[in-house]
PDB file of N, CA and C in Angstrom:
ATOM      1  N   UNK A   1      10.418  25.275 -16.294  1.00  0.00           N
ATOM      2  CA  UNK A   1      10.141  23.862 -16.078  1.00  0.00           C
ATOM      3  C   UNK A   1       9.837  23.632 -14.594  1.00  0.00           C
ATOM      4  N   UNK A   2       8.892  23.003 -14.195  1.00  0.00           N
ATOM      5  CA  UNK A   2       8.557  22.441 -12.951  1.00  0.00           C
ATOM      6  C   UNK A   2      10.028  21.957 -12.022  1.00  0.00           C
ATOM      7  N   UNK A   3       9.857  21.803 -11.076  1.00  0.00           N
ATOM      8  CA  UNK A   3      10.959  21.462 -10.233  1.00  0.00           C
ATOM      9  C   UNK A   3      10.483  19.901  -9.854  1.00  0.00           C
ATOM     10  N   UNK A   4       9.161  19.680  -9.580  1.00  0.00           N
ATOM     11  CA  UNK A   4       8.662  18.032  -9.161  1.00  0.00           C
ATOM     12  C   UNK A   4       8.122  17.614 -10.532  1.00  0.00           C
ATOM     13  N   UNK A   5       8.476  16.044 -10.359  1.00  0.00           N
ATOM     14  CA  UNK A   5       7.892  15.235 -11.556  1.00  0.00           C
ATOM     15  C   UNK A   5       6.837  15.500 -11.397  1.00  0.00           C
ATOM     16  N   UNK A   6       5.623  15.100 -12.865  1.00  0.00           N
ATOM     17  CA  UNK A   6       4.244  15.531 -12.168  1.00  0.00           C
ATOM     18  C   UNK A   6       4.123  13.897 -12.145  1.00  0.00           C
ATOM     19  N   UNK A   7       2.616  13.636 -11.314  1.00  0.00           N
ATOM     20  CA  UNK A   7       2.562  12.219 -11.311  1.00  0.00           C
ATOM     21  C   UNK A   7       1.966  11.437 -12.289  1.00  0.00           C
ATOM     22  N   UNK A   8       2.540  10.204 -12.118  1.00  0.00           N
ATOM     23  CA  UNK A   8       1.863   9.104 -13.255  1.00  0.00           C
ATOM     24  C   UNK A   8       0.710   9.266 -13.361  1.00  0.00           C
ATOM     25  N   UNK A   9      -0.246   9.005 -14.559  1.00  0.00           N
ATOM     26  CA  UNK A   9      -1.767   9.029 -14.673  1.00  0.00           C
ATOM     27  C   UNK A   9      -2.134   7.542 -13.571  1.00  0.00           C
ATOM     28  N   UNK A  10      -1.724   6.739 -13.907  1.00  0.00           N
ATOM     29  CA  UNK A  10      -1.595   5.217 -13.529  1.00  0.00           C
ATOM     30  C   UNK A  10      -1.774   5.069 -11.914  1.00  0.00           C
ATOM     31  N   UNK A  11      -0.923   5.777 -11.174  1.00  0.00           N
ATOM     32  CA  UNK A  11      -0.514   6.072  -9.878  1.00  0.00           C
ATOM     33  C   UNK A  11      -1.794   6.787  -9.140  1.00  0.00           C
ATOM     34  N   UNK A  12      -2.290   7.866 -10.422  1.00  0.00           N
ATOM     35  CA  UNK A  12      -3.351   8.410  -9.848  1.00  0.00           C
ATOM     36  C   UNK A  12      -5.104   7.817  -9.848  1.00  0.00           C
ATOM     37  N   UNK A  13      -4.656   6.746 -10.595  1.00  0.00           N
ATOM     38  CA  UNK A  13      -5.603   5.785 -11.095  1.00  0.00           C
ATOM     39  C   UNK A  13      -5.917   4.750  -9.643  1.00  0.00           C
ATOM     40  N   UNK A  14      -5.151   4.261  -9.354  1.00  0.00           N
ATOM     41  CA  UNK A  14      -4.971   3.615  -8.443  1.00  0.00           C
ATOM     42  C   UNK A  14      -4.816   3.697  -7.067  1.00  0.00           C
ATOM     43  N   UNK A  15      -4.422   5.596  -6.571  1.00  0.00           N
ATOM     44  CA  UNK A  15      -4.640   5.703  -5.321  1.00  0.00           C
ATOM     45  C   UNK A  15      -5.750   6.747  -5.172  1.00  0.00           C
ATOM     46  N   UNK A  16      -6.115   7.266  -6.239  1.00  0.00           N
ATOM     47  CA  UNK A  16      -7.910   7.688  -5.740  1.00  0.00           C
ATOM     48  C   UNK A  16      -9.015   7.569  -6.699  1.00  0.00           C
ATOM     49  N   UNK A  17      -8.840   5.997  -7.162  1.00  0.00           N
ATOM     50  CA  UNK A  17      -9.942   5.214  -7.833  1.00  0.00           C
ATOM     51  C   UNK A  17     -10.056   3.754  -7.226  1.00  0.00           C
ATOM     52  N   UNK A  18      -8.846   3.095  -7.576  1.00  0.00           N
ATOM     53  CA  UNK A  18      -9.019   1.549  -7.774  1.00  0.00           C
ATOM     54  C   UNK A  18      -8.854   1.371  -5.886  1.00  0.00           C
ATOM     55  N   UNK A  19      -7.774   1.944  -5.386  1.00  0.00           N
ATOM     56  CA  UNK A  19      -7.747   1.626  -4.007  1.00  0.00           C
ATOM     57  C   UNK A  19      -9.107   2.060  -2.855  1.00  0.00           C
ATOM     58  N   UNK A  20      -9.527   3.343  -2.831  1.00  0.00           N
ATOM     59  CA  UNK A  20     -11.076   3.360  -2.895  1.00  0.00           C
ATOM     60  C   UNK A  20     -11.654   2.719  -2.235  1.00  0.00           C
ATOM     61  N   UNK A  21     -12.108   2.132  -3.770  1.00  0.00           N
ATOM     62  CA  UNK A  21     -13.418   1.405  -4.125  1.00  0.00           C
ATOM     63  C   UNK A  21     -13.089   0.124  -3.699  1.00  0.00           C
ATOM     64  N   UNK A  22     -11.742  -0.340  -3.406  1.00  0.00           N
ATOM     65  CA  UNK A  22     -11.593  -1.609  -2.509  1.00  0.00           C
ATOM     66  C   UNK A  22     -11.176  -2.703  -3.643  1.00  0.00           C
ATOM     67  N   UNK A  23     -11.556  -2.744  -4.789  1.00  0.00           N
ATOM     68  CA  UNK A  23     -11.024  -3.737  -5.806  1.00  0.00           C
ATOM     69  C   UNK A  23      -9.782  -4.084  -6.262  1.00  0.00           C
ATOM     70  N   UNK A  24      -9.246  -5.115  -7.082  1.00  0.00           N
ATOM     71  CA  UNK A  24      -8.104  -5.678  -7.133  1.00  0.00           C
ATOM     72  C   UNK A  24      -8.107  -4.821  -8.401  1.00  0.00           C
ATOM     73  N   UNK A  25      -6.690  -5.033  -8.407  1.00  0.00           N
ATOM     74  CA  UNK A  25      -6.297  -5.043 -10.019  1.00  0.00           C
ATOM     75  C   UNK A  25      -6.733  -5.996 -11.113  1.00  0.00           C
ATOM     76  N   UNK A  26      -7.218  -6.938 -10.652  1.00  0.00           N
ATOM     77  CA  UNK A  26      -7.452  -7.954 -11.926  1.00  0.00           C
ATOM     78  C   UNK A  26      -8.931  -7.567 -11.921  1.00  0.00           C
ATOM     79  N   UNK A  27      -9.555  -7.295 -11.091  1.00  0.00           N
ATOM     80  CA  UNK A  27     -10.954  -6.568 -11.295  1.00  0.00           C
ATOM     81  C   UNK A  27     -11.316  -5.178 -12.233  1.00  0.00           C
ATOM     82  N   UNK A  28     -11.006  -4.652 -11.586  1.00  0.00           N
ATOM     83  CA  UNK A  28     -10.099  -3.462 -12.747  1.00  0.00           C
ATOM     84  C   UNK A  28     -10.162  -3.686 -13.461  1.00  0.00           C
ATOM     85  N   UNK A  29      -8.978  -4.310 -14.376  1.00  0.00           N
ATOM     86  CA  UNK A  29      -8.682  -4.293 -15.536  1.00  0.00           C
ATOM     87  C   UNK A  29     -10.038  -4.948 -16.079  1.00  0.00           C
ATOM     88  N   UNK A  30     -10.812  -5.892 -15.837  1.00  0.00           N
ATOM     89  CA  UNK A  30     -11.918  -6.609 -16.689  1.00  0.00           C
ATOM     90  C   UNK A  30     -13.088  -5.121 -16.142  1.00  0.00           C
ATOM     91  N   UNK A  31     -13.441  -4.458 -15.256  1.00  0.00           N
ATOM     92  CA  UNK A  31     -13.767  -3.840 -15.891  1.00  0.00           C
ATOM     93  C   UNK A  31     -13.799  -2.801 -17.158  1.00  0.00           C
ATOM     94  N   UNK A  32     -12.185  -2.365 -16.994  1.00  0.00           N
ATOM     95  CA  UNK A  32     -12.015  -1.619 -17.955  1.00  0.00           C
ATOM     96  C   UNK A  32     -11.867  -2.450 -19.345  1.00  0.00           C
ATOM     97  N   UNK A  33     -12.081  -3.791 -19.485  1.00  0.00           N
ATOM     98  CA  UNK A  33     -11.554  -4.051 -20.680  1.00  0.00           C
ATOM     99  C   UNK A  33     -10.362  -4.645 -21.022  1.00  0.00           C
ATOM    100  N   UNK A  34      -9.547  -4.371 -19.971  1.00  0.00           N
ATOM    101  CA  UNK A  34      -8.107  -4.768 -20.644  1.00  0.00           C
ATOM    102  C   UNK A  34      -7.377  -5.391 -19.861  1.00  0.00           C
ATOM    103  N   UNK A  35      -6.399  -6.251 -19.898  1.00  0.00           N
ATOM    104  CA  UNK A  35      -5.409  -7.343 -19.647  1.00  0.00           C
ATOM    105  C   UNK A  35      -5.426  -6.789 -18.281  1.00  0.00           C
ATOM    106  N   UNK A  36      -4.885  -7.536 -17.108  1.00  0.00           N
ATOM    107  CA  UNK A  36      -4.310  -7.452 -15.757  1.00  0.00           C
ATOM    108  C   UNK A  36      -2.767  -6.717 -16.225  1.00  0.00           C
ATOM    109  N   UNK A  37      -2.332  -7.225 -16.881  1.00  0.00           N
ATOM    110  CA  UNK A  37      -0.553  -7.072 -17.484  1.00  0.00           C
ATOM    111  C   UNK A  37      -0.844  -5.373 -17.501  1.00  0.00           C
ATOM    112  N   UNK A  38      -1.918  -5.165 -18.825  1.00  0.00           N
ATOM    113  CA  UNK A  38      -1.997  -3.618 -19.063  1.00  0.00           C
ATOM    114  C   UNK A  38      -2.041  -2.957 -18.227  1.00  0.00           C
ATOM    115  N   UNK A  39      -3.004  -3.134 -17.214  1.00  0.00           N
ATOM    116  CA  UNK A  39      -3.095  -2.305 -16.244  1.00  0.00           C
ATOM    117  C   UNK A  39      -2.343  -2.123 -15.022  1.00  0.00           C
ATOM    118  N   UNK A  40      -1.015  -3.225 -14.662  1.00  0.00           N
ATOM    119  CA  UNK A  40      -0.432  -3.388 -13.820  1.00  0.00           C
ATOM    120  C   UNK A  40       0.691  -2.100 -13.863  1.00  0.00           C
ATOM    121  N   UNK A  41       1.279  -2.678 -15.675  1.00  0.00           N
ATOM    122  CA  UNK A  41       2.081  -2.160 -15.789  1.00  0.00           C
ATOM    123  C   UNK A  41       1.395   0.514 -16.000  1.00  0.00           C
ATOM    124  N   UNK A  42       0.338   0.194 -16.049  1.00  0.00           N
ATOM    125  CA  UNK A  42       0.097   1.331 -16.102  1.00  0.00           C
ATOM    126  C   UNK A  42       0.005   2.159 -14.889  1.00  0.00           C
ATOM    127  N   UNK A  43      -0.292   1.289 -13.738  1.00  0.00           N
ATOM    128  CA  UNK A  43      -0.614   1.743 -12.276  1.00  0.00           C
ATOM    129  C   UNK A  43       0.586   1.439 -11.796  1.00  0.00           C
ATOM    130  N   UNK A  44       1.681   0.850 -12.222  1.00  0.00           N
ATOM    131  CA  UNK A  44       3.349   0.629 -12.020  1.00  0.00           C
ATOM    132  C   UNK A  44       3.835   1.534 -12.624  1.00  0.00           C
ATOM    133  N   UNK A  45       3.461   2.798 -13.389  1.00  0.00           N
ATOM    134  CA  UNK A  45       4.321   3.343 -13.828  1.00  0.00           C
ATOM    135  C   UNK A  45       5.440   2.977 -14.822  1.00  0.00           C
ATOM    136  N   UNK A  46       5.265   1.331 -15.305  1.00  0.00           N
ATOM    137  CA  UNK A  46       6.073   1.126 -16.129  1.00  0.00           C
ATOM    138  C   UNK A  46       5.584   1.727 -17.724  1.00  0.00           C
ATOM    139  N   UNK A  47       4.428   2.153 -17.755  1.00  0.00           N
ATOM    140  CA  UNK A  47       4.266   2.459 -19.593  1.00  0.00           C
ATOM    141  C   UNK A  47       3.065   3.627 -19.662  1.00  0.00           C
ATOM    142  N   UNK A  48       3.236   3.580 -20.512  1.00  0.00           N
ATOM    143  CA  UNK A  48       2.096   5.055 -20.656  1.00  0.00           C
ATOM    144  C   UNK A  48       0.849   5.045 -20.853  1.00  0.00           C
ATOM    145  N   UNK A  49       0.036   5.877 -20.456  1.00  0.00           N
ATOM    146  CA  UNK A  49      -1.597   6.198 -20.872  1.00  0.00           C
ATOM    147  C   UNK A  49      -1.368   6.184 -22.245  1.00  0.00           C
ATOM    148  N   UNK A  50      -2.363   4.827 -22.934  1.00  0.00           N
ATOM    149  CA  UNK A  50      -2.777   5.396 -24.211  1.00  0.00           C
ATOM    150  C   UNK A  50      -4.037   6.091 -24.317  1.00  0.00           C
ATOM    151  N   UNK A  51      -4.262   6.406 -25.439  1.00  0.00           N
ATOM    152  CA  UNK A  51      -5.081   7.326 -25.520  1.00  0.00           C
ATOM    153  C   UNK A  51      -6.469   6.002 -25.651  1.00  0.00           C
ATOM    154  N   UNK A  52      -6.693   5.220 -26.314  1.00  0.00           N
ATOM    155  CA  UNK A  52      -7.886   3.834 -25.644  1.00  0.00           C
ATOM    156  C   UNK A  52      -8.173   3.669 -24.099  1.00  0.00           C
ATOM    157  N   UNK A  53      -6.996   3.404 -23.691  1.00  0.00           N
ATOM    158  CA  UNK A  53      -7.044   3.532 -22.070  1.00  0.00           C
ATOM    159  C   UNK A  53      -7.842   4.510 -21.444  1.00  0.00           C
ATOM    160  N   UNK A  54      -7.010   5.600 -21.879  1.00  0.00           N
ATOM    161  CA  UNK A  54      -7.675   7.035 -21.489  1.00  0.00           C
ATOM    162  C   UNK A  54      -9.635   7.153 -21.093  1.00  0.00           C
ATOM    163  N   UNK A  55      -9.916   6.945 -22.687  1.00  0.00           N
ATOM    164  CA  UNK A  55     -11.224   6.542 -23.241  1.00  0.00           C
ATOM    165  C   UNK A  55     -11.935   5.865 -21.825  1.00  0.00           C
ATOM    166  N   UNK A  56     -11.400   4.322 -22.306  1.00  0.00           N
ATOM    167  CA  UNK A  56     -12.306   3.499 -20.948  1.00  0.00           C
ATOM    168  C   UNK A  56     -12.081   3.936 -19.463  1.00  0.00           C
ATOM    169  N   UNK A  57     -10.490   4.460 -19.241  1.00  0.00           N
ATOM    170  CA  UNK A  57     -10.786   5.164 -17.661  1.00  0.00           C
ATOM    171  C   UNK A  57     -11.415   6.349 -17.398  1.00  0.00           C
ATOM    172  N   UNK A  58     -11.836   6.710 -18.461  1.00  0.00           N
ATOM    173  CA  UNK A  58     -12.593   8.310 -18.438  1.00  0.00           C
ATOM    174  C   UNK A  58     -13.867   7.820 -18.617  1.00  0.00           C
ATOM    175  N   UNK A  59     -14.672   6.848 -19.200  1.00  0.00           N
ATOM    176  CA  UNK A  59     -15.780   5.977 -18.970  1.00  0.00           C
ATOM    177  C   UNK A  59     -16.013   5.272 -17.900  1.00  0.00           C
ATOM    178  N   UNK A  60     -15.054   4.682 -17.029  1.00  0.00           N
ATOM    179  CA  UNK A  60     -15.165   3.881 -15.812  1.00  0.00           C
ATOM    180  C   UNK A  60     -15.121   4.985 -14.853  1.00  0.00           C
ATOM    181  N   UNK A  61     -14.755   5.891 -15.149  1.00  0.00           N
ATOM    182  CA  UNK A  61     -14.969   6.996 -13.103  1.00  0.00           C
ATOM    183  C   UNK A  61     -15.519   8.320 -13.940  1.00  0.00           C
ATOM    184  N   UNK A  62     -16.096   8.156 -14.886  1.00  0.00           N
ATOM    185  CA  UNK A  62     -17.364   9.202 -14.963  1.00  0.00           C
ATOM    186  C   UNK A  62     -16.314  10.746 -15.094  1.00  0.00           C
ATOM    187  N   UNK A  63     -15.057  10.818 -16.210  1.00  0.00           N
ATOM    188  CA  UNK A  63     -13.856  12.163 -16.151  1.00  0.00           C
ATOM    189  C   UNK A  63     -13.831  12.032 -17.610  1.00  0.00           C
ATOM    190  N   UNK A  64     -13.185  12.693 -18.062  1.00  0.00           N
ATOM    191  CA  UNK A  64     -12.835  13.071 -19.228  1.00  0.00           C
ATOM    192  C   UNK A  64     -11.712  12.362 -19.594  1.00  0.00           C
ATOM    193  N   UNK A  65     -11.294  11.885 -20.977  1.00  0.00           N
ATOM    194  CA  UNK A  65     -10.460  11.148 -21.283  1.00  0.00           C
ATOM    195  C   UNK A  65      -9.143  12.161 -21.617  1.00  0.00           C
ATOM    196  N   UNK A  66      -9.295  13.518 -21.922  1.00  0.00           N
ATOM    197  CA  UNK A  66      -8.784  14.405 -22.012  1.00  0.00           C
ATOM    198  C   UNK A  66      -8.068  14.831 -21.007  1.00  0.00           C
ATOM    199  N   UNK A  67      -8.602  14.518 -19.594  1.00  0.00           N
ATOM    200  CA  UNK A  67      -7.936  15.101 -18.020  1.00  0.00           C
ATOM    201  C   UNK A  67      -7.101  13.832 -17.900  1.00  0.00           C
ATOM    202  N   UNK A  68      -7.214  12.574 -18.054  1.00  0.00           N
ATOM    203  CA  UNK A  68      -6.244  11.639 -18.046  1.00  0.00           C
ATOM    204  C   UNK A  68      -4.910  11.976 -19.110  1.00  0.00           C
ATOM    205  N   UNK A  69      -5.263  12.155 -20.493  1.00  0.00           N
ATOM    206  CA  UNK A  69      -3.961  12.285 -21.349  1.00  0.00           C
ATOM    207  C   UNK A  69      -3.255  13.655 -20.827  1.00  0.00           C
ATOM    208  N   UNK A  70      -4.011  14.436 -20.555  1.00  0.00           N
ATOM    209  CA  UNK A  70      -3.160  15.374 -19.994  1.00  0.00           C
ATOM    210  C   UNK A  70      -2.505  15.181 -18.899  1.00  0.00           C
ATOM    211  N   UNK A  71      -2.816  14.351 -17.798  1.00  0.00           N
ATOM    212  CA  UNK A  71      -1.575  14.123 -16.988  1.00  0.00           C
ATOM    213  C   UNK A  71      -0.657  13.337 -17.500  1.00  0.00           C
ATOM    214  N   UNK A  72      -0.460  12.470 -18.179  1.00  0.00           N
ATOM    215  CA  UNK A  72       0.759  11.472 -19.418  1.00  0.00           C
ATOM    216  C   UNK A  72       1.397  12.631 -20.110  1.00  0.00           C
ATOM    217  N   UNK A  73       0.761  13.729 -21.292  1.00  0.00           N
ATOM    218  CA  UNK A  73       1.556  14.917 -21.821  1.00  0.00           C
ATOM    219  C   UNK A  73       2.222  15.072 -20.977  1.00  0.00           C
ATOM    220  N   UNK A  74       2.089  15.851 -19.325  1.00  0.00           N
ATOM    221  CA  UNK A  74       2.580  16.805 -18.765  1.00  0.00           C
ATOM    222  C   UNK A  74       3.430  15.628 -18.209  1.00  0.00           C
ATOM    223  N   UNK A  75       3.546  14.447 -17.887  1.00  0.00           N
ATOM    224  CA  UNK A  75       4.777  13.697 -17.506  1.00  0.00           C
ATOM    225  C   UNK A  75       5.598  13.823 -18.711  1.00  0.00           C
ATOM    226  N   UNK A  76       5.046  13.145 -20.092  1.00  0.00           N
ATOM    227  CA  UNK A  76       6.043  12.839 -21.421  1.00  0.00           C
ATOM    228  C   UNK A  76       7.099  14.225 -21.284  1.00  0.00           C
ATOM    229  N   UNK A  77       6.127  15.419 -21.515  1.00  0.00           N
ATOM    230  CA  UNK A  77       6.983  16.658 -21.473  1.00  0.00           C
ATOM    231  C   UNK A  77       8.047  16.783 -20.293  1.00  0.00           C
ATOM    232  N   UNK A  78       7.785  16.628 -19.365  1.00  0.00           N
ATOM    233  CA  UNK A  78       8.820  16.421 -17.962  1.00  0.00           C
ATOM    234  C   UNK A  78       9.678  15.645 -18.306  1.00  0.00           C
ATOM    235  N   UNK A  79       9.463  14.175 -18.733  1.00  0.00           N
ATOM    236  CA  UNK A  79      10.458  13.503 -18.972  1.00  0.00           C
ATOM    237  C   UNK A  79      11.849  13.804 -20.223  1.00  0.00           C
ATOM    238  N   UNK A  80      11.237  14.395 -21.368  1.00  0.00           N
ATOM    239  CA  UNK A  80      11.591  14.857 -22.195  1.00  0.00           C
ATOM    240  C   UNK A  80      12.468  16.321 -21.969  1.00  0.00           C
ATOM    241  N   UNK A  81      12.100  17.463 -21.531  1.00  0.00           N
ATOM    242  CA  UNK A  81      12.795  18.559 -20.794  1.00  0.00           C
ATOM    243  C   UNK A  81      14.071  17.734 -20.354  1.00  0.00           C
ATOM    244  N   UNK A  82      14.047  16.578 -19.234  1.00  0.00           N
ATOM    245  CA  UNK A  82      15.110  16.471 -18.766  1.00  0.00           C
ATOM    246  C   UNK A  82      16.379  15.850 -19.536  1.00  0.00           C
ATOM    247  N   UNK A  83      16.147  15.476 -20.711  1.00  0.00           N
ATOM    248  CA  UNK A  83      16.566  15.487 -21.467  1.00  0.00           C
ATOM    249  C   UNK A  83      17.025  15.923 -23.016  1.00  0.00           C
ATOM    250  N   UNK A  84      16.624  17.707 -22.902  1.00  0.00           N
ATOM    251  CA  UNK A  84      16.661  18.528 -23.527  1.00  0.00           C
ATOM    252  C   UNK A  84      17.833  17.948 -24.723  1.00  0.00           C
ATOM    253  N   UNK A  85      17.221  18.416 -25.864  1.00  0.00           N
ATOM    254  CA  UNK A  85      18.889  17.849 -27.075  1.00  0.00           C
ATOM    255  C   UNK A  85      19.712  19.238 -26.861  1.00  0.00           C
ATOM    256  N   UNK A  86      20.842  19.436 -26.793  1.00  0.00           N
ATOM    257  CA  UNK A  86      21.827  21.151 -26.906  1.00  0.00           C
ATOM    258  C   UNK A  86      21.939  20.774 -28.162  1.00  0.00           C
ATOM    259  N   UNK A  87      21.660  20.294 -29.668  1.00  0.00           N
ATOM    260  CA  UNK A  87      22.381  20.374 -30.359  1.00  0.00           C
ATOM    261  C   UNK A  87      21.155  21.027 -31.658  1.00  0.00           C
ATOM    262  N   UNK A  88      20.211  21.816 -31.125  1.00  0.00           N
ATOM    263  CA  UNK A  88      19.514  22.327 -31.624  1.00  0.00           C
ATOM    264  C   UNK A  88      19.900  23.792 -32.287  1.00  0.00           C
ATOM    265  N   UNK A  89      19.547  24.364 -33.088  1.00  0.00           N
ATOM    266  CA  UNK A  89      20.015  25.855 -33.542  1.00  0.00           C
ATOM    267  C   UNK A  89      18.628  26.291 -33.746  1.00  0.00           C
ATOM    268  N   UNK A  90      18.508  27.335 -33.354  1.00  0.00           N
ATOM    269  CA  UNK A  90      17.175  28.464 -33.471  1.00  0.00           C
ATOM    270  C   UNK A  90      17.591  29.225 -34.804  1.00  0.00           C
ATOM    271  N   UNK A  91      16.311  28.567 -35.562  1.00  0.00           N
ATOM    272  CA  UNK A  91      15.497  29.063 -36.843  1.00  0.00           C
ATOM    273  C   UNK A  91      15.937  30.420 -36.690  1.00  0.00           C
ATOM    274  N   UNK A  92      16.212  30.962 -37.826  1.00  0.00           N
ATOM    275  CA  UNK A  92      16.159  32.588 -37.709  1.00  0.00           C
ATOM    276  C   UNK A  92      15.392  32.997 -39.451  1.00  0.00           C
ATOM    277  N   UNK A  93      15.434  34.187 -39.217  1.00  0.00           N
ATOM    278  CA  UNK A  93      14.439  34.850 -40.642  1.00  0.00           C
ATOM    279  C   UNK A  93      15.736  34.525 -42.086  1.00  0.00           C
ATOM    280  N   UNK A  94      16.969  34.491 -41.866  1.00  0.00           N
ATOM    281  CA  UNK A  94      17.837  34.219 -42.913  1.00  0.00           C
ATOM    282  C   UNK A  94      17.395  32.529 -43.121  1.00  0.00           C
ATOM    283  N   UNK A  95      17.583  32.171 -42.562  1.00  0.00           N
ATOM    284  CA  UNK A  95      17.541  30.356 -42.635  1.00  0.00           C
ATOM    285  C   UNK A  95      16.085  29.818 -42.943  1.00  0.00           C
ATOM    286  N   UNK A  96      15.137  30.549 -42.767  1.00  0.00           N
ATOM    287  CA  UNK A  96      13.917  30.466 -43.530  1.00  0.00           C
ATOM    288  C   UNK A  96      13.799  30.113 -44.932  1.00  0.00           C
ATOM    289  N   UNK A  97      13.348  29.008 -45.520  1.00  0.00           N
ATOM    290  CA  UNK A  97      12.753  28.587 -46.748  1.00  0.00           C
ATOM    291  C   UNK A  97      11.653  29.496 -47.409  1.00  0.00           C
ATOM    292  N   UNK A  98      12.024  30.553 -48.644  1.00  0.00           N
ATOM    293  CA  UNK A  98      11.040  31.481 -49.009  1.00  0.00           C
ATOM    294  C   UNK A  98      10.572  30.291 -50.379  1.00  0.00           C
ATOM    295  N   UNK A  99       8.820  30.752 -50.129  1.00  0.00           N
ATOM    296  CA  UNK A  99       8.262  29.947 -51.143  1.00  0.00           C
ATOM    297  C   UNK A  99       8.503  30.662 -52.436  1.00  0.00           C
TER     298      UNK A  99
END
């Protein structure tokens, strides 16, 4: 597991796209389509890349919508690791369901 969080998609949205190019957030968001709220809270780090989002910010700076969800996976997964369940048991060949 990584030792640093990786960073927000949102965060990265906003300090080498939206800040830039000099525009507000409420600009932004009507370009992309979507609420000021949506996008506040996405460049706040309060909520996640959806995969729509993804779409139109991978349409608005000319990237792949795919290189955006993959930085959200690789946070979800970070976030998730750190909260590993212990109460898991590893499958073995006895405990296998034979068809």
């Amino acid at each position: 597991m990584r030792n640093r969080k990786p960073t927000h998609p949102g965060e990265i949205l906003f300090e080498d796209v939206i800040k830039p190019l000099g525009i507000t957030i409420t600009e932004a968001a009507k370009d992309l389509g979507v609420s000021r709220k949506t996008l506040s809270g996405l460049v706040n780090g309060r909520c996640a890349l959806s995969p729509d989002l993804a779409i139109r910010v991978g349409k608005a700076t000319n990237t792949s919508p795919e290189s955006w969800l993959a930085m959200q996976t690789k946070l979800d997964l970070w976030n998730a690791l750190k909260k590993e369940p212990k109460d898991v048991i590893r499958f073995s060949e006895s405990t296998a369901v034979s068809e």
